[in-house]
C-alpha atoms as a PDB file:
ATOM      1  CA  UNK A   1       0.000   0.000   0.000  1.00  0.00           C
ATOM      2  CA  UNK A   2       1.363   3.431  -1.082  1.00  0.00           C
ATOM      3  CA  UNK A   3       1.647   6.384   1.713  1.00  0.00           C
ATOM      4  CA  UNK A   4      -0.804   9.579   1.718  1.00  0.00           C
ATOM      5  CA  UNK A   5       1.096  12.815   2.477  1.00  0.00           C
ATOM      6  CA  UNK A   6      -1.206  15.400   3.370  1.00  0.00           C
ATOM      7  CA  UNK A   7       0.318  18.246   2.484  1.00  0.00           C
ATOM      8  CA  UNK A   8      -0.677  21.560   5.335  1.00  0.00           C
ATOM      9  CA  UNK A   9       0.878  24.307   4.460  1.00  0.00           C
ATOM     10  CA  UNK A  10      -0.724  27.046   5.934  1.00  0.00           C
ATOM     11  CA  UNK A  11      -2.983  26.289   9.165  1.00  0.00           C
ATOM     12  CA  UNK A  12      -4.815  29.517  10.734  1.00  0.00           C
ATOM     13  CA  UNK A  13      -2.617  30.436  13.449  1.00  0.00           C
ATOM     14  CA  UNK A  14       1.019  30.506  12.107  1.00  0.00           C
ATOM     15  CA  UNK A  15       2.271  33.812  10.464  1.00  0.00           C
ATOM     16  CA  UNK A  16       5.035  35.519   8.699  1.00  0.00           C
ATOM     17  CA  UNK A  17       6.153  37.065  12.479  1.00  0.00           C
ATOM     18  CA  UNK A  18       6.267  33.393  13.673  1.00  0.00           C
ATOM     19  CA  UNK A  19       8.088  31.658  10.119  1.00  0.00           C
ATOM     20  CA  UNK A  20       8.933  33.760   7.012  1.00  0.00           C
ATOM     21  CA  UNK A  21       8.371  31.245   5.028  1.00  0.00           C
ATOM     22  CA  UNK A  22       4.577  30.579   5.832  1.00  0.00           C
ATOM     23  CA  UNK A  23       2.186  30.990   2.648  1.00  0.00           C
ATOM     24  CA  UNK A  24      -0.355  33.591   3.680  1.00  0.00           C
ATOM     25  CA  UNK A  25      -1.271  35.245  -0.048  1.00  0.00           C
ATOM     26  CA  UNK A  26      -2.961  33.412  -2.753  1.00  0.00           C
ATOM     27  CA  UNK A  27      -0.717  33.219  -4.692  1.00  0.00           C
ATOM     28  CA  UNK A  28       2.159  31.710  -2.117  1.00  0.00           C
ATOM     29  CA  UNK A  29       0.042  29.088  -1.335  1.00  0.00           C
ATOM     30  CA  UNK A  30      -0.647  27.986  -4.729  1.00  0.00           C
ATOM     31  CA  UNK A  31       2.622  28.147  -5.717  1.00  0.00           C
ATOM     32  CA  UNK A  32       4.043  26.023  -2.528  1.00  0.00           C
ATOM     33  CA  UNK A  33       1.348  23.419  -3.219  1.00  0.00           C
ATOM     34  CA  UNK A  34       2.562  23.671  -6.577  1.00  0.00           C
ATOM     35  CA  UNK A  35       6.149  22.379  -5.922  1.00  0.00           C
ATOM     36  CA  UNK A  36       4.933  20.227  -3.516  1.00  0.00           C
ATOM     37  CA  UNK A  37       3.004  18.162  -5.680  1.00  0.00           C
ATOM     38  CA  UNK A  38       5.880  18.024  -7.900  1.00  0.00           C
ATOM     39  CA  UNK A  39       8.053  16.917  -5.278  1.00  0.00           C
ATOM     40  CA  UNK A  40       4.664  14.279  -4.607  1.00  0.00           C
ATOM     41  CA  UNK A  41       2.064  14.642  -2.167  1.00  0.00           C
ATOM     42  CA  UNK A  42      -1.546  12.822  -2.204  1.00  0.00           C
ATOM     43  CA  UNK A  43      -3.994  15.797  -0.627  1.00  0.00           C
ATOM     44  CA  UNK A  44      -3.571  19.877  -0.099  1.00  0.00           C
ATOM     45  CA  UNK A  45      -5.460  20.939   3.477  1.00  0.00           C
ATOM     46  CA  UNK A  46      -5.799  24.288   2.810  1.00  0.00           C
ATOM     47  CA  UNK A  47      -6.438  27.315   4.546  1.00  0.00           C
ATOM     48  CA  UNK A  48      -7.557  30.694   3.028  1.00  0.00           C
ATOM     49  CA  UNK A  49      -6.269  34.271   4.536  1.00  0.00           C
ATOM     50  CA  UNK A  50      -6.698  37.665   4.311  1.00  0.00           C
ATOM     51  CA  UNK A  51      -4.380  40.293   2.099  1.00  0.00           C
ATOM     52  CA  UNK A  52      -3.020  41.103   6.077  1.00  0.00           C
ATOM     53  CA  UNK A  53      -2.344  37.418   6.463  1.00  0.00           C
ATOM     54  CA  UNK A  54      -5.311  36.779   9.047  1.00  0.00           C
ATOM     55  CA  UNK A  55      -7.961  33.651   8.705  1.00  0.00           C
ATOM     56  CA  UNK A  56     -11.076  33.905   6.522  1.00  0.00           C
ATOM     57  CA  UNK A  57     -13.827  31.682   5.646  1.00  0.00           C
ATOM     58  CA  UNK A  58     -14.517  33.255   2.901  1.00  0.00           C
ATOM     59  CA  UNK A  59     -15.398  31.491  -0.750  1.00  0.00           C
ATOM     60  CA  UNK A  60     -14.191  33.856  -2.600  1.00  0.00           C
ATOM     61  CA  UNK A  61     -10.714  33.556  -1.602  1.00  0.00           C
ATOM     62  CA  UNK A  62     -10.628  30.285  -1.169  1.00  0.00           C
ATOM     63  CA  UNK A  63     -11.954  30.166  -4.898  1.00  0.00           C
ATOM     64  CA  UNK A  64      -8.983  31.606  -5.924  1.00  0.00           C
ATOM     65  CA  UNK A  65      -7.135  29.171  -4.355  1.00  0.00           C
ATOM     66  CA  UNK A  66      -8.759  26.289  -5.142  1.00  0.00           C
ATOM     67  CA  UNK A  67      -8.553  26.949  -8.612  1.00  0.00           C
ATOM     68  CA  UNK A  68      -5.104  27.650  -9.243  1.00  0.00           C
ATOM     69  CA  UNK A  69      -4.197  24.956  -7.592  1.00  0.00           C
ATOM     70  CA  UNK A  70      -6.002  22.262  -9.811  1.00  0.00           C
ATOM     71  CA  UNK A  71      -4.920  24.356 -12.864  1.00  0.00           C
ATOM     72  CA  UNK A  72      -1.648  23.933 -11.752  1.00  0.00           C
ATOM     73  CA  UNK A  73      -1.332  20.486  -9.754  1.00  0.00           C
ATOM     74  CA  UNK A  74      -4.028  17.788 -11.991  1.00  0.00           C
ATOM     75  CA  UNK A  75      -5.161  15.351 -10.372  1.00  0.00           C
ATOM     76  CA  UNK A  76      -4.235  16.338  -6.384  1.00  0.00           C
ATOM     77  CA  UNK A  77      -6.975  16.162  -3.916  1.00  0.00           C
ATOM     78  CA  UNK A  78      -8.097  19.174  -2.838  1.00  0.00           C
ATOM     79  CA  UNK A  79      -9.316  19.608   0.819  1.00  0.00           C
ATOM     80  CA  UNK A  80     -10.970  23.058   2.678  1.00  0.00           C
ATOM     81  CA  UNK A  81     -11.218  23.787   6.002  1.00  0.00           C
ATOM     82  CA  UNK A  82     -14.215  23.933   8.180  1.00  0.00           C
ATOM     83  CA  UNK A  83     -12.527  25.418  11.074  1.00  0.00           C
ATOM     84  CA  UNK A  84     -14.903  26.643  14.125  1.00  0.00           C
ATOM     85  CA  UNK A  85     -11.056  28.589  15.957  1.00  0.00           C
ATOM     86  CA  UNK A  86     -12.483  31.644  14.644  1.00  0.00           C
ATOM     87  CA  UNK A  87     -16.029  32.083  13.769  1.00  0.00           C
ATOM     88  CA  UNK A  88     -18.997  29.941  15.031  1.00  0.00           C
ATOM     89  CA  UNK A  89     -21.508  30.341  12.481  1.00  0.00           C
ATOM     90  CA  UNK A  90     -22.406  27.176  10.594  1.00  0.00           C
ATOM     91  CA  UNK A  91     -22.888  29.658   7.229  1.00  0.00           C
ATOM     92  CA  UNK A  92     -19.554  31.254   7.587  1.00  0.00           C
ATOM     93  CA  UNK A  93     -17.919  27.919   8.506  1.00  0.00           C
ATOM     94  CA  UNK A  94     -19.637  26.145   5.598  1.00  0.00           C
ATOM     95  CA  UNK A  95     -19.001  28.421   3.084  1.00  0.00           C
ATOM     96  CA  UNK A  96     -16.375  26.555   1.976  1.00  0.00           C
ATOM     97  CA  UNK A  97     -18.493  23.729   1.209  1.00  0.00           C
ATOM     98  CA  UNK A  98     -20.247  25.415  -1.474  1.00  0.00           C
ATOM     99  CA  UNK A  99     -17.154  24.996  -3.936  1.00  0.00           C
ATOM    100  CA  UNK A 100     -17.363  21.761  -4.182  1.00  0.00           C
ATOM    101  CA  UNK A 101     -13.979  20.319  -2.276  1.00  0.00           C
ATOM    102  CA  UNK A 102     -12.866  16.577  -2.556  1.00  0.00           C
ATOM    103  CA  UNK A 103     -12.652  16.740   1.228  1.00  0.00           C
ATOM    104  CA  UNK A 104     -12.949  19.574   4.165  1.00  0.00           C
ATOM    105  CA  UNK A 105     -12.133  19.000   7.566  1.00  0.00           C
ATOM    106  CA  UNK A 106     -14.261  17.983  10.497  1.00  0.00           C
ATOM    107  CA  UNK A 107     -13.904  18.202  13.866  1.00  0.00           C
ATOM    108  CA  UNK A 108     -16.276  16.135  15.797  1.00  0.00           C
ATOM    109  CA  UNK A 109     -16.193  17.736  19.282  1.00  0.00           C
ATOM    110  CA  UNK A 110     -14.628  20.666  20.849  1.00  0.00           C
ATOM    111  CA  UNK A 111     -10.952  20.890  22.054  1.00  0.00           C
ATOM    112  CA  UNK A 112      -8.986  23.606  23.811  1.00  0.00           C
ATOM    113  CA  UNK A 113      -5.255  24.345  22.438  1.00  0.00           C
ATOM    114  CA  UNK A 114      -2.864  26.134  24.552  1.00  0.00           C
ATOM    115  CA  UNK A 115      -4.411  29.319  24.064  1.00  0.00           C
ATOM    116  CA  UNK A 116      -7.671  29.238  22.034  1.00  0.00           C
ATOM    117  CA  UNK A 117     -10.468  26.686  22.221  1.00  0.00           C
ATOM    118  CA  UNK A 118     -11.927  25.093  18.705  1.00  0.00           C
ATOM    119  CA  UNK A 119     -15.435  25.162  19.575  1.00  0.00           C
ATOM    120  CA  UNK A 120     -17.858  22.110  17.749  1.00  0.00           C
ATOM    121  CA  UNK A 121     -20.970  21.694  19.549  1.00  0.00           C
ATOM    122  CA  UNK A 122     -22.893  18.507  18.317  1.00  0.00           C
ATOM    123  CA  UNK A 123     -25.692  20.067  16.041  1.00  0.00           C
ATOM    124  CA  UNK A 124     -22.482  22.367  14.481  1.00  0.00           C
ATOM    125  CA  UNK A 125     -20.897  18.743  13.584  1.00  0.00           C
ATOM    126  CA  UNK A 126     -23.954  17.674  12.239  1.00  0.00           C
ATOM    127  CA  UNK A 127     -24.660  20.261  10.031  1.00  0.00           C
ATOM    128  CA  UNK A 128     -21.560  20.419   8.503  1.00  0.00           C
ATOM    129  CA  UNK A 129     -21.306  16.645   7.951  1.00  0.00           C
ATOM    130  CA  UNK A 130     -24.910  16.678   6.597  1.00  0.00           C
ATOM    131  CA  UNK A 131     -24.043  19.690   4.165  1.00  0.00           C
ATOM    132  CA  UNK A 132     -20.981  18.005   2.950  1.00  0.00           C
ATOM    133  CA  UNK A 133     -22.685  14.830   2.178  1.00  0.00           C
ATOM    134  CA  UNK A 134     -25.303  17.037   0.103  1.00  0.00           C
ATOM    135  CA  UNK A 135     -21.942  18.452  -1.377  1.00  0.00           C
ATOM    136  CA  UNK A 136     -20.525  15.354  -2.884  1.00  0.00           C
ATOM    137  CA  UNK A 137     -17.356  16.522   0.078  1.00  0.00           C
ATOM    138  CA  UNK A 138     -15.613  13.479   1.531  1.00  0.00           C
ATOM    139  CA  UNK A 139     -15.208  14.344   5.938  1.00  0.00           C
ATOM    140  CA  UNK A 140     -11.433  14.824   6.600  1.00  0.00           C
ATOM    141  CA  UNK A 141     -12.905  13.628   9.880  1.00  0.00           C
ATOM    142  CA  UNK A 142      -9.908  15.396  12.455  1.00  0.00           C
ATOM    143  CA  UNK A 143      -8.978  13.182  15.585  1.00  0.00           C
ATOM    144  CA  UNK A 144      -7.235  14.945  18.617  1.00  0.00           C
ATOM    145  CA  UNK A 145      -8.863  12.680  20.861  1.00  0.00           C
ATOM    146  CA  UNK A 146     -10.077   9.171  21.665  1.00  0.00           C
ATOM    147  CA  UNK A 147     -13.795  10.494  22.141  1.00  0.00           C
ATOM    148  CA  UNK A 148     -13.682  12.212  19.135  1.00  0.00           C
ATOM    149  CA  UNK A 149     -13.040   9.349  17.337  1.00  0.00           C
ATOM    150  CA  UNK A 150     -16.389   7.463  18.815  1.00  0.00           C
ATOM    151  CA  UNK A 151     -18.393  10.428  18.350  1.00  0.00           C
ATOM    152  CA  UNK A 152     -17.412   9.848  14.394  1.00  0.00           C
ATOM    153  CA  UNK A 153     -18.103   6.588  14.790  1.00  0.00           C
ATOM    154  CA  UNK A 154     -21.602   7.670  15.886  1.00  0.00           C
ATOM    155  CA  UNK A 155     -22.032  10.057  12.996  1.00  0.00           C
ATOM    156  CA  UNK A 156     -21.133   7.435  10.467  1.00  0.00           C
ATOM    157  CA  UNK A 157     -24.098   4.877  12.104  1.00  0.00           C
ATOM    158  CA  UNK A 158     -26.311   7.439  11.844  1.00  0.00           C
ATOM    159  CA  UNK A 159     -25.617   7.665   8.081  1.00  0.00           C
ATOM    160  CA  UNK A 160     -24.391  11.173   8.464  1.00  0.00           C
ATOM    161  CA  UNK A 161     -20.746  10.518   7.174  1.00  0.00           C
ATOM    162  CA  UNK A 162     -20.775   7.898   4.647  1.00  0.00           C
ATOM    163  CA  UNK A 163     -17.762   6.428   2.797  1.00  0.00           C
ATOM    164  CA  UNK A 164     -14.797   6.467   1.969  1.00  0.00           C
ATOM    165  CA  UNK A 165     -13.480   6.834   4.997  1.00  0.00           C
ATOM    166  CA  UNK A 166     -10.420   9.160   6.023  1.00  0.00           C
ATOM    167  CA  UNK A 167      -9.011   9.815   9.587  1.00  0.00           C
ATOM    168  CA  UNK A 168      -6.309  12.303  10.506  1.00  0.00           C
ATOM    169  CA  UNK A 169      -5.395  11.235  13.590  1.00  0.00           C
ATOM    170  CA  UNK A 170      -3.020  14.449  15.586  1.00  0.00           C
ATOM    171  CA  UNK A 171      -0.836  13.550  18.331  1.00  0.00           C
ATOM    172  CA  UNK A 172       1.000  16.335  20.686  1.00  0.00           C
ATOM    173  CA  UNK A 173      -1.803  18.556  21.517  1.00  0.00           C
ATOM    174  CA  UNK A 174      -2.046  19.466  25.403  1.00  0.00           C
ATOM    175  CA  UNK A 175      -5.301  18.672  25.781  1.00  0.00           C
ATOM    176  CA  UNK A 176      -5.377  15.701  23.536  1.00  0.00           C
ATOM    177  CA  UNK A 177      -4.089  12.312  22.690  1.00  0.00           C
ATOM    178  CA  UNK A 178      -0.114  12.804  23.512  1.00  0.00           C
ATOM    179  CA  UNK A 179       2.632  11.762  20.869  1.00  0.00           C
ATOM    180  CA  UNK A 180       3.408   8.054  22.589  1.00  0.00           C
ATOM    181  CA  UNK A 181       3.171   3.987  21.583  1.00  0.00           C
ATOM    182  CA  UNK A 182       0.349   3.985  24.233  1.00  0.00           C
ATOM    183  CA  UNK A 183      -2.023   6.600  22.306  1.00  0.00           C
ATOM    184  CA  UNK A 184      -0.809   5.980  19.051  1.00  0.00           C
ATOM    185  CA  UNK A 185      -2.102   1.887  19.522  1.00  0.00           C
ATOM    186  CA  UNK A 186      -5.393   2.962  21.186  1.00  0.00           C
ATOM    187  CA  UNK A 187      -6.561   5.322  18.545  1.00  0.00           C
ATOM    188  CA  UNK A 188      -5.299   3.553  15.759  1.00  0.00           C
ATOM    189  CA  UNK A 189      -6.968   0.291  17.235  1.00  0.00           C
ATOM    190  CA  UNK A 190     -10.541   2.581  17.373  1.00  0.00           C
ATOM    191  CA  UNK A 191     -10.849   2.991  13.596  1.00  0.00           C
ATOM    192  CA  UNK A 192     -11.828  -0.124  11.166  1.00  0.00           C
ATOM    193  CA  UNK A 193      -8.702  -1.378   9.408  1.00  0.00           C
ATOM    194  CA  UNK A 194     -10.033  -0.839   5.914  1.00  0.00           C
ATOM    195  CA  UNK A 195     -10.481   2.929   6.490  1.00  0.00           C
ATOM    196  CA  UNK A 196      -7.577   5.393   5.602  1.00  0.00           C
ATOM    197  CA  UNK A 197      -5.719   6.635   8.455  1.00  0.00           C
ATOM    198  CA  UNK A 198      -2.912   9.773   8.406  1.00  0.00           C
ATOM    199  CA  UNK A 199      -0.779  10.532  11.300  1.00  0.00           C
ATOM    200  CA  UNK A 200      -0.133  13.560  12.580  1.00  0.00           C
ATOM    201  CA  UNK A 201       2.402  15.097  15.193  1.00  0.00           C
ATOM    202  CA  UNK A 202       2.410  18.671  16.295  1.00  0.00           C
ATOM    203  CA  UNK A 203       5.502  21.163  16.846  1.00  0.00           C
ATOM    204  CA  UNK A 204       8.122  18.964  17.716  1.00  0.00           C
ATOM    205  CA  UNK A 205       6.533  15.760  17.560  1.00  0.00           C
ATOM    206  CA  UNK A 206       6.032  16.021  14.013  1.00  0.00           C
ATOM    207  CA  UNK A 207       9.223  13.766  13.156  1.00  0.00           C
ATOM    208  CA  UNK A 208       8.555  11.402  15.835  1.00  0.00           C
ATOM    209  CA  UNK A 209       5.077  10.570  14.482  1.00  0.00           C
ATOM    210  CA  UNK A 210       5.588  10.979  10.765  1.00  0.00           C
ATOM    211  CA  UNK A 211       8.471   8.251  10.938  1.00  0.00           C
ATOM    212  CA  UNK A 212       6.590   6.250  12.765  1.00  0.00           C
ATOM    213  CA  UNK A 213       3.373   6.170  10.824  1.00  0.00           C
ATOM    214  CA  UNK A 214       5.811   5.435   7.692  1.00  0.00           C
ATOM    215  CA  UNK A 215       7.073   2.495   9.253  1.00  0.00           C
ATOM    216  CA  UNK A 216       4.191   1.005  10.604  1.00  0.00           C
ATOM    217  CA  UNK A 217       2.344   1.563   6.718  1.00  0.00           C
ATOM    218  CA  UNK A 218      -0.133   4.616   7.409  1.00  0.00           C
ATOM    219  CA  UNK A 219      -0.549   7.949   5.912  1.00  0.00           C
ATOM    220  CA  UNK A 220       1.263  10.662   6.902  1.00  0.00           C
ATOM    221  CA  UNK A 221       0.619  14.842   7.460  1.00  0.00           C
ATOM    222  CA  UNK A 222       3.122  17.274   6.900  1.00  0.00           C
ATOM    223  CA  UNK A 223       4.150  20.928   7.068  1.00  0.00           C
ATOM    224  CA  UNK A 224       3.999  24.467   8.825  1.00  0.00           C
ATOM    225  CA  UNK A 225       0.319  24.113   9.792  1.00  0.00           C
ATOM    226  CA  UNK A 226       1.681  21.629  12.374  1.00  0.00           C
ATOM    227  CA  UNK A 227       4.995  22.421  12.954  1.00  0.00           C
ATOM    228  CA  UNK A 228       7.500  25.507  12.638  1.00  0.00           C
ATOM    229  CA  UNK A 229      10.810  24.591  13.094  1.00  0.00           C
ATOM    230  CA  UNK A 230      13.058  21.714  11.730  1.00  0.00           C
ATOM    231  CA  UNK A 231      14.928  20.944  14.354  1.00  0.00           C
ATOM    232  CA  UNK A 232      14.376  20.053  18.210  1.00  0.00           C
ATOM    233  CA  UNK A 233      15.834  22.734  19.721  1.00  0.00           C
ATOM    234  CA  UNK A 234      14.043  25.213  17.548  1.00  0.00           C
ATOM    235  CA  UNK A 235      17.400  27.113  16.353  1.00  0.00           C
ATOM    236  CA  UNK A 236      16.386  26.355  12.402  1.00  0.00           C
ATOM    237  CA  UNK A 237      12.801  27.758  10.779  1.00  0.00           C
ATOM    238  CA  UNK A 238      11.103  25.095   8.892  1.00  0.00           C
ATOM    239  CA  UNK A 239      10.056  25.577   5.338  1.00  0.00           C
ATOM    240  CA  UNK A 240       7.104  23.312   3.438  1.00  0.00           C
ATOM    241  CA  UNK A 241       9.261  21.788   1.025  1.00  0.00           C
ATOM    242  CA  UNK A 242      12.385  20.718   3.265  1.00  0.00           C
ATOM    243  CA  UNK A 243       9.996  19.143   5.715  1.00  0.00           C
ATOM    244  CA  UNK A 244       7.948  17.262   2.855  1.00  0.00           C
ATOM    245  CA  UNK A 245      11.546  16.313   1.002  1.00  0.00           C
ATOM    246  CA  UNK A 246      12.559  14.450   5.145  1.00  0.00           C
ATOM    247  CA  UNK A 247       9.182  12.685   4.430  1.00  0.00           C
ATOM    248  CA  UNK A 248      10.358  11.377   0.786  1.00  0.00           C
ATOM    249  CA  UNK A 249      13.955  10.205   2.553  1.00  0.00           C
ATOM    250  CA  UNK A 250      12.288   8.728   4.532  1.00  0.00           C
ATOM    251  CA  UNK A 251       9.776   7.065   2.323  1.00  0.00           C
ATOM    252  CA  UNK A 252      12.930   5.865   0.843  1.00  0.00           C
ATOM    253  CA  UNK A 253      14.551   4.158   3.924  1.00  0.00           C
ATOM    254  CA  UNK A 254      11.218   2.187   4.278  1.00  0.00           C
ATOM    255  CA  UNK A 255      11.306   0.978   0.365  1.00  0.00           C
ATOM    256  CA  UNK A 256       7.717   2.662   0.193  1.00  0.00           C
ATOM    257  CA  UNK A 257       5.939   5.193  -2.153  1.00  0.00           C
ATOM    258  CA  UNK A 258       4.156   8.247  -2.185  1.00  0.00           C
ATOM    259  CA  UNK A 259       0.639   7.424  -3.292  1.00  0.00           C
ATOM    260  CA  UNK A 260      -0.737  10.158  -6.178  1.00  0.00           C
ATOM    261  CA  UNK A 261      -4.324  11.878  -6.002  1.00  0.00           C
ATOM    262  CA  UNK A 262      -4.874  10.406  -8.969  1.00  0.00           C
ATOM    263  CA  UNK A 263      -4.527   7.008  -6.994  1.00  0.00           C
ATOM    264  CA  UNK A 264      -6.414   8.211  -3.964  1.00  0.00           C
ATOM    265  CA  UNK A 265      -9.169  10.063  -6.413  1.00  0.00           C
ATOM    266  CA  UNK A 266     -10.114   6.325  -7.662  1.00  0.00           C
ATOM    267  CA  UNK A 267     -10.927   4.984  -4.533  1.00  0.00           C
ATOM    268  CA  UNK A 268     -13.887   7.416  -4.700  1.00  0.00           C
ATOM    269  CA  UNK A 269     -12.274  10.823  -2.718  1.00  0.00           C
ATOM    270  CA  UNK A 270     -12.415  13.060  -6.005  1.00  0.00           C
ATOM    271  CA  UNK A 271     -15.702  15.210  -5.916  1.00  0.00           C
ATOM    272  CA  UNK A 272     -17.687  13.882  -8.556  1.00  0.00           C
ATOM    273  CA  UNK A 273     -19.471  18.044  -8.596  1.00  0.00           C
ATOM    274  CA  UNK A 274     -15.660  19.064  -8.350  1.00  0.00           C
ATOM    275  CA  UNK A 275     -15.645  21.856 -11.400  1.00  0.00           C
ATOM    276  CA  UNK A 276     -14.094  21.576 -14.528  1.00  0.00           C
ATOM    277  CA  UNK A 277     -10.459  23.482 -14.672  1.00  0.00           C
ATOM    278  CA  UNK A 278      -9.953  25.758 -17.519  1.00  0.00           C
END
């Protein structure tokens, strides 16, 4: 089985002040996804910002987005971002929706980070799993804790998530499932072996987790959304690219391979509204 690599190179918190090389503009994020999917990645999680770099929700930028990067990387799998960090309004945060993504991200329950709470109350979760299904939108369904991940199981009973399946399962967050063997097995051992699962490791457990998942044959997520710096000791600023190339060395140590959108797209994850690129 080839590897995902879901490509995040933007996020809604980290900014220019932080890590120069964070895409915040239109057209830097295009053009990083851009020579990332050269370089090979499977899906681009993408956030949309402001001309003064801060978080929107808004469809017209993330129009813009969206379409030059499927003019520009074929065949990639393009996911949104239903975020509820900065806004709580089910119209703002499905917005997004409404252009017809192969995926968007959903959180099933709420979570505090070390200084801001992502707020998902259950009829929020709903709606936005409802709308996507009406959307043709696959649930990038976002796992920072063990509860979340039977809340989703809930949600998919209920026949508001249907399949394909993907899990992004993030380790390292203080108030969530911690980057160890111990939380790694028990969430992993939650989801039903012939879903997709990604692993992913925040600030300096990005390394830790991404090799592991590698090794052990799951998908992997990668790049500045998740973590700034490149080394431990936070002396040397990441960039998307050198963190996604460690991925592909490592890809090579384990003998495995990147899997394409194209590949992932076939197992039903493209958007069969998606629009046609010009």
């Amino acid at each position: 089985m080839k590897t995902i690599i879901n490509f995040c190179p933007t996020g809604m918190v980290p900014t220019k002040d932080m890590n120069i090389h964070v895409p915040v503009s239109v057209q830097e994020i295009i053009e990083q996804t851009h020579a990332a999917w050269e370089i090979g990645i499977t899906i681009a999680h993408l956030h949309a910002r402001l001309e003064d770099g801060s978080p929107t929700y808004l469809s017209s930028v993330y129009r813009d987005i969206f379409e030059g990067v499927r003019k520009h990387c074929p065949g990639l799998i393009v996911c949104g971002s239903s975020s509820g960090r900065n806004w709580p309004e089910f119209e703002k945060r499905s917005e997004v929706i409404e252009l017809f993504p192969d995926m968007c991200s959903l959180t099933p329950s709420s979570l505090n980070f070390m200084t801001q709470a992502s707020v998902n109350p259950p009829d929020m979760v709903q709606q936005l799993a409802m709308k996507m299904k009406d959307y043709g939108v696959v649930p990038e369904l976002e796992i920072f804790d063990l509860g979340m991940i039977n809340y989703a199981k809930y949600l998919i009973s209920k026949g508001m998530v249907e399949g394909p399946f993907y899990w992004n399962l993030l380790f390292g967050n203080i108030a969530g499932l911690q980057a160890n063997l111990h939380s790694i097995s028990a969430a992993i051992c939650e989801i039903p072996a012939d879903h997709q699962v990604v692993l992913a490791g925040l600030g300096q457990e990005q390394l830790p987790v991404t090799s592991l998942a590698i090794a052990l044959g799951y998908g992997v997520r990668i790049g500045l959304e998740d973590n700034l710096w490149w080394d431990q000791k936070k002396r040397v600023q990441a960039d998307n690219l050198s963190l996604l190339k460690r991925i592909h060395q490592l890809l090579e140590i384990h003998e495995k391979d990147c899997m394409s959108g194209e590949e992932l797209g076939s197992m039903g994850y493209y958007n069969k509204k998606r629009p046609t690129v010009s």
